[in-house]
Protein backbone atom coordinates (compact mmCIF):
# COMPACT_ATOMS: atom_id res chain seq x y z
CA UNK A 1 74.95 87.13 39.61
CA UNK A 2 75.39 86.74 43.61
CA UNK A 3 77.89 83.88 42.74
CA UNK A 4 79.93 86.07 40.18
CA UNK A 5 80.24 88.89 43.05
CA UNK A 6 80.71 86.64 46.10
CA UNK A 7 83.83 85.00 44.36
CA UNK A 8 85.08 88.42 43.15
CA UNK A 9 84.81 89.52 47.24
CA UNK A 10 86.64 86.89 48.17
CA UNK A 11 89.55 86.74 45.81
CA UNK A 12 90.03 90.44 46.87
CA UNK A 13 90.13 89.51 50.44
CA UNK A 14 93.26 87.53 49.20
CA UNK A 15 91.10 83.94 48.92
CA UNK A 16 93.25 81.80 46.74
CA UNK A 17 90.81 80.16 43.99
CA UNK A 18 91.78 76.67 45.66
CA UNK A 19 91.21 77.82 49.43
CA UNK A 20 87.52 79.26 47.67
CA UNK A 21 87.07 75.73 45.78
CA UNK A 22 87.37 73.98 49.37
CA UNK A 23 85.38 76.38 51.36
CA UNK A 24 82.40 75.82 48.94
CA UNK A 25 83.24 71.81 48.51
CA UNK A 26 83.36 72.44 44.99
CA UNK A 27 86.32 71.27 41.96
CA UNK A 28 88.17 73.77 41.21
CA UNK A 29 87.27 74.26 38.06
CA UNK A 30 84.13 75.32 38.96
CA UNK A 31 85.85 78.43 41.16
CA UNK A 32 88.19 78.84 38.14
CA UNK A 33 85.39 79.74 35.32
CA UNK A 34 83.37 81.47 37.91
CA UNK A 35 86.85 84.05 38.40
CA UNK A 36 87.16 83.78 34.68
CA UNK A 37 83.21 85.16 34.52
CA UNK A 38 83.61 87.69 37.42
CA UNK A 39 86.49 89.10 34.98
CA UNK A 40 84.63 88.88 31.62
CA UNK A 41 81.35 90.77 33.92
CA UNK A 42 83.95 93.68 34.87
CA UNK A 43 83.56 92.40 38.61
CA UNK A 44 86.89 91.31 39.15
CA UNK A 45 91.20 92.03 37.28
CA UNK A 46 92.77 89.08 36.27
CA UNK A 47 95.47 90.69 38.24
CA UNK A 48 93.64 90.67 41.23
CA UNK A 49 93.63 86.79 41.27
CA UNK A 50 97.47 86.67 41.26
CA UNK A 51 97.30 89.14 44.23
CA UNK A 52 94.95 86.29 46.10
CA UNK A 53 97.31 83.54 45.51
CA UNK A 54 100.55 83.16 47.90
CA UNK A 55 103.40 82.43 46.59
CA UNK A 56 103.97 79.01 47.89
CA UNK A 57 100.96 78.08 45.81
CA UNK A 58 101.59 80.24 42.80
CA UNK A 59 103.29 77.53 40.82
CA UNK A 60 100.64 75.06 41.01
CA UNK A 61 97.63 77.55 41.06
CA UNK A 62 98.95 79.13 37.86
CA UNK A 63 99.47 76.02 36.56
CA UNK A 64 95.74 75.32 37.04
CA UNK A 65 95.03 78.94 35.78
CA UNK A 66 96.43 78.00 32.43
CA UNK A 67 94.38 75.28 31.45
């Protein structure tokens, strides 16, 4: 559960999911269902991870988002 409320920390400290994805030398997938699981535990708003992501990055991290 550690990993589930470590990623929820940092996407509320405003850690985009692909800045996350490199700090851990991970895919990004892998950061992606972890958010996804953080939300479906109650840790974590989906709109919380569009507050994380800056807006030169939305387009491509919502793009990743969607799939």
């Amino acid at each position: 559960m550690a990993k589930y409320e470590n990623v929820a920390t940092l996407v509320r400290n405003g850690h985009s999911p692909g800045a996350i994805a490199k700090d851990w030398n991970v895919s990004h997938w892998s950061v992606t269902q972890s958010i996804y699981t953080a939300v479906g535990r109650g840790l974590l708003y989906r709109s919380e991870i569009l507050f994380a992501i800056r807006s030169e990055e939305h387009t491509s991290e919502l793009q990743s988002l969607r799939h």
